[in-house]
Each structure stands twice: as structure tokens, then as C-alpha cells.
N, C-alpha and C. Protein backbone atom coordinates (compact mmCIF):
# COMPACT_ATOMS: atom_id res chain seq x y z
N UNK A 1 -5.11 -8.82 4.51
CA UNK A 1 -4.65 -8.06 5.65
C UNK A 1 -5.84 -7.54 6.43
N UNK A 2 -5.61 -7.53 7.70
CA UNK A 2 -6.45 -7.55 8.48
C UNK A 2 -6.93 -5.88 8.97
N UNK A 3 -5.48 -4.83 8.94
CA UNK A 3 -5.51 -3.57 9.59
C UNK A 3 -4.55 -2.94 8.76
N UNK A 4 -5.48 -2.67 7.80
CA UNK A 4 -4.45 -2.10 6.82
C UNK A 4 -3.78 -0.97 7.19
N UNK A 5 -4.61 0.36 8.12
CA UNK A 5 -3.93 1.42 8.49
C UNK A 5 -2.89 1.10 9.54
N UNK A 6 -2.70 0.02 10.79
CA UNK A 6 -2.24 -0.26 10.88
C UNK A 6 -0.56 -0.70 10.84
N UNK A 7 -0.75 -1.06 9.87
CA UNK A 7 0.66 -1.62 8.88
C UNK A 7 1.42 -0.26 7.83
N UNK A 8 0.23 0.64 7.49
CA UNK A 8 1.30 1.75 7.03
C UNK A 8 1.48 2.55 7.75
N UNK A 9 0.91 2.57 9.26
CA UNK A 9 1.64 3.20 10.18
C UNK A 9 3.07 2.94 10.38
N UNK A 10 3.12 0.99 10.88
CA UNK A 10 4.48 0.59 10.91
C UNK A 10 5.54 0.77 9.56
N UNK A 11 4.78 0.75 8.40
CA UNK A 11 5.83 1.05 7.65
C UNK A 11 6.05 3.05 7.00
N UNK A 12 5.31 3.53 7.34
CA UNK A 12 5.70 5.07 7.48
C UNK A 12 6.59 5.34 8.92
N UNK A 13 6.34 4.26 9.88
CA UNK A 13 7.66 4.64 11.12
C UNK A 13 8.85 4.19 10.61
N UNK A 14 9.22 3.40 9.60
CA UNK A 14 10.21 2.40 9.27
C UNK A 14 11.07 3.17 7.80
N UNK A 15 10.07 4.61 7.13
CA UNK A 15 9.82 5.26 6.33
C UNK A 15 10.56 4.32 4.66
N UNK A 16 9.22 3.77 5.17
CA UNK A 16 9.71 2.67 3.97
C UNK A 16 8.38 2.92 3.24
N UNK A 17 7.47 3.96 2.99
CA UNK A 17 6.26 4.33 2.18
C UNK A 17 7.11 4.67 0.46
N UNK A 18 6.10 4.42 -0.44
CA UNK A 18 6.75 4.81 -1.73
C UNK A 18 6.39 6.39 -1.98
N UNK A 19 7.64 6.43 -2.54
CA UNK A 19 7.36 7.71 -2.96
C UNK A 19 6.97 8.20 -4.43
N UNK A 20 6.90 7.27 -5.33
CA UNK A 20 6.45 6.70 -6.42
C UNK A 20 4.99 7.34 -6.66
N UNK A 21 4.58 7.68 -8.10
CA UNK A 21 3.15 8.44 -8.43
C UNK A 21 2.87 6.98 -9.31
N UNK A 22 1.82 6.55 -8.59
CA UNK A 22 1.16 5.62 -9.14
C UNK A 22 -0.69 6.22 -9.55
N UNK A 23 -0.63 6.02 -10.76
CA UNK A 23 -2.04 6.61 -11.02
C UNK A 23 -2.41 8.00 -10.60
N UNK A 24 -1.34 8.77 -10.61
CA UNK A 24 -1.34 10.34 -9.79
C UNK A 24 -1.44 10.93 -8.76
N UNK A 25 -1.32 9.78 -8.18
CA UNK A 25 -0.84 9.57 -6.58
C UNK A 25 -0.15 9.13 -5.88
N UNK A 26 0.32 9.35 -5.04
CA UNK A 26 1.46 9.33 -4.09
C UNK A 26 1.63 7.64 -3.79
N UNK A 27 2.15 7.04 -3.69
CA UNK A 27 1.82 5.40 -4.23
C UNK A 27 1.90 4.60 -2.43
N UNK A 28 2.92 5.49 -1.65
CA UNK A 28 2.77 5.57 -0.15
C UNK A 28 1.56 5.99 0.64
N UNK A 29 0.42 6.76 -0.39
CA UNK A 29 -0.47 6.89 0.59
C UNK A 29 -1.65 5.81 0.13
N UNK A 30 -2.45 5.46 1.35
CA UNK A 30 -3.92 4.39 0.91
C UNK A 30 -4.62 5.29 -0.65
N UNK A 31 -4.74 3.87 -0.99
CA UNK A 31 -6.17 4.88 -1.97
C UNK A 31 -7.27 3.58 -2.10
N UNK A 32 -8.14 4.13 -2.47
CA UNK A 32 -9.50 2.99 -1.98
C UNK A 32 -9.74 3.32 -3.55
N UNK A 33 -10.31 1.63 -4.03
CA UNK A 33 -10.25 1.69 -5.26
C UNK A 33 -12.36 1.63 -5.61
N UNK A 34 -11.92 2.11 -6.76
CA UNK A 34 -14.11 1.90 -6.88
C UNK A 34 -14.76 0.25 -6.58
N UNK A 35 -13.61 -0.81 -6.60
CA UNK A 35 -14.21 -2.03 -6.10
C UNK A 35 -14.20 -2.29 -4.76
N UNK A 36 -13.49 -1.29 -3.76
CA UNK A 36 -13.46 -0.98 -2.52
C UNK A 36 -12.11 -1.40 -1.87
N UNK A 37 -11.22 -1.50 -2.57
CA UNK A 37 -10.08 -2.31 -2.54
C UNK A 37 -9.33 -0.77 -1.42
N UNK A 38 -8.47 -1.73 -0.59
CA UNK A 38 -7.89 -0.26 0.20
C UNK A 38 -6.29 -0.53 -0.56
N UNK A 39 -4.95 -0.15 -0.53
CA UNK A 39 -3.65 -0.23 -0.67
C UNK A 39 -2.93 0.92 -1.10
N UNK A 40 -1.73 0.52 -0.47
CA UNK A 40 -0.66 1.39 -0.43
C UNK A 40 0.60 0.56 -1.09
N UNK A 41 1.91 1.54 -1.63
CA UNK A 41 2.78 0.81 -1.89
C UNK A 41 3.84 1.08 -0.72
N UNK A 42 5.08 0.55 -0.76
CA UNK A 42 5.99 0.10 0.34
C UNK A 42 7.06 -0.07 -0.22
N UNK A 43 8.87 0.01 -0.38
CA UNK A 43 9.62 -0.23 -0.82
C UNK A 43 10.36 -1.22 0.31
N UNK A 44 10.88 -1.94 -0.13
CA UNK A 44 11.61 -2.95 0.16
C UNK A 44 12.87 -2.60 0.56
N UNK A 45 14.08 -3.22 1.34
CA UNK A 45 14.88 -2.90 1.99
C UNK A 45 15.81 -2.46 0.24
N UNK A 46 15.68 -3.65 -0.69
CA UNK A 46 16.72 -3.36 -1.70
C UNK A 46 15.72 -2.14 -2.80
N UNK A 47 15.02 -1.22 -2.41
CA UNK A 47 14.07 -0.32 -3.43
C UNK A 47 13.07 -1.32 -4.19
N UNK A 48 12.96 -2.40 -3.84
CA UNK A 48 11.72 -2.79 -4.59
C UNK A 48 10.44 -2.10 -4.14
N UNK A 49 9.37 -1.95 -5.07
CA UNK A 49 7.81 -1.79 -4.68
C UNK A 49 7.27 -2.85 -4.54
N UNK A 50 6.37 -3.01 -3.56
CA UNK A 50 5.72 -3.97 -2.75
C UNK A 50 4.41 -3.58 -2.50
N UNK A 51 3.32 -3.79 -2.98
CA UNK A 51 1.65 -3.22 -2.99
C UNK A 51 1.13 -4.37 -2.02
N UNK A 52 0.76 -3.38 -0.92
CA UNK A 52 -0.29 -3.99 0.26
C UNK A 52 -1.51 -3.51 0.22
N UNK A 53 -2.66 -4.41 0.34
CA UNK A 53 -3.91 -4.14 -0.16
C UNK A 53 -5.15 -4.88 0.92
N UNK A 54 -5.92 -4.44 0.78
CA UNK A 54 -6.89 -5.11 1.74
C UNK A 54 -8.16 -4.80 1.15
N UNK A 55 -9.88 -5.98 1.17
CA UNK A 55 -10.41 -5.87 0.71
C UNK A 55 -11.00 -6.21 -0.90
N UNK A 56 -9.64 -7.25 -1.48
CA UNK A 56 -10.08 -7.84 -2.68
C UNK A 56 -9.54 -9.39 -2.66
N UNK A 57 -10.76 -10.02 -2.64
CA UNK A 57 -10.02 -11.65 -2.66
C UNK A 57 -10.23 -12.56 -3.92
N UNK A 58 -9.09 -13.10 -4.15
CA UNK A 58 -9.03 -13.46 -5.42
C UNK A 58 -9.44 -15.11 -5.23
N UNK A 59 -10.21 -15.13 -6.09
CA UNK A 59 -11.24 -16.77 -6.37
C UNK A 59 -10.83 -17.25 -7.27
N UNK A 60 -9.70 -17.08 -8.01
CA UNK A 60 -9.10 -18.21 -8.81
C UNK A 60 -7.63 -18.05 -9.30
């Protein structure tokens, strides 16, 4: 993903952010990880969690 803040703008207008404590945090808000990884989670129209992330690319 290209604009990660971006996109949880559109999905905090859509208030589709999780409200979920992931790792002791709010799972709707960004958290930047020590490998520099940015993401947020997102629920899905049917309550699924959905993790959007930017900044880690996977090589295999």
C-alpha cells in the first residue's frame, strides 16, 4: 500500500476501524512496528479483521 494514512482515513469515515486490543492497542489505530512496518486493523462488512500494512515485503 501506497498511503497508508490515507486508507484509514477512508476506512475511519466508513467507521469500519477495529476496535479490537491487539498487542495493547487499539488494533484501529496505525502502530509502526520495530521493523518499520506501519498497520492498522479494519473489520469487514461481515465483522471479520482485516490487517492493512505498509512497509514490509515479503521475498518468499
Amino acid at each position: 500500500m501506497t498511503d497508508l494514512d490515507a486508507i484509514h482515513a477512508r476506512a475511519a469515515s466508513l467507521n469500519a476501524l477495529s476496535d479490537e486490543s491487539v498487542h495493547g492497542q487499539r488494533g484501529g489505530d496505525i502502530s509502526v512496528k520495530p521493523w518499520r512496518e506501519r498497520s492498522f486493523y479494519v473489520n469487514d462488512p461481515w465483522g471479520i479483521s482485516l490487517l492493512r500494512q505498509a512497509g514490509t515485503v515479503y521475498a518468499g
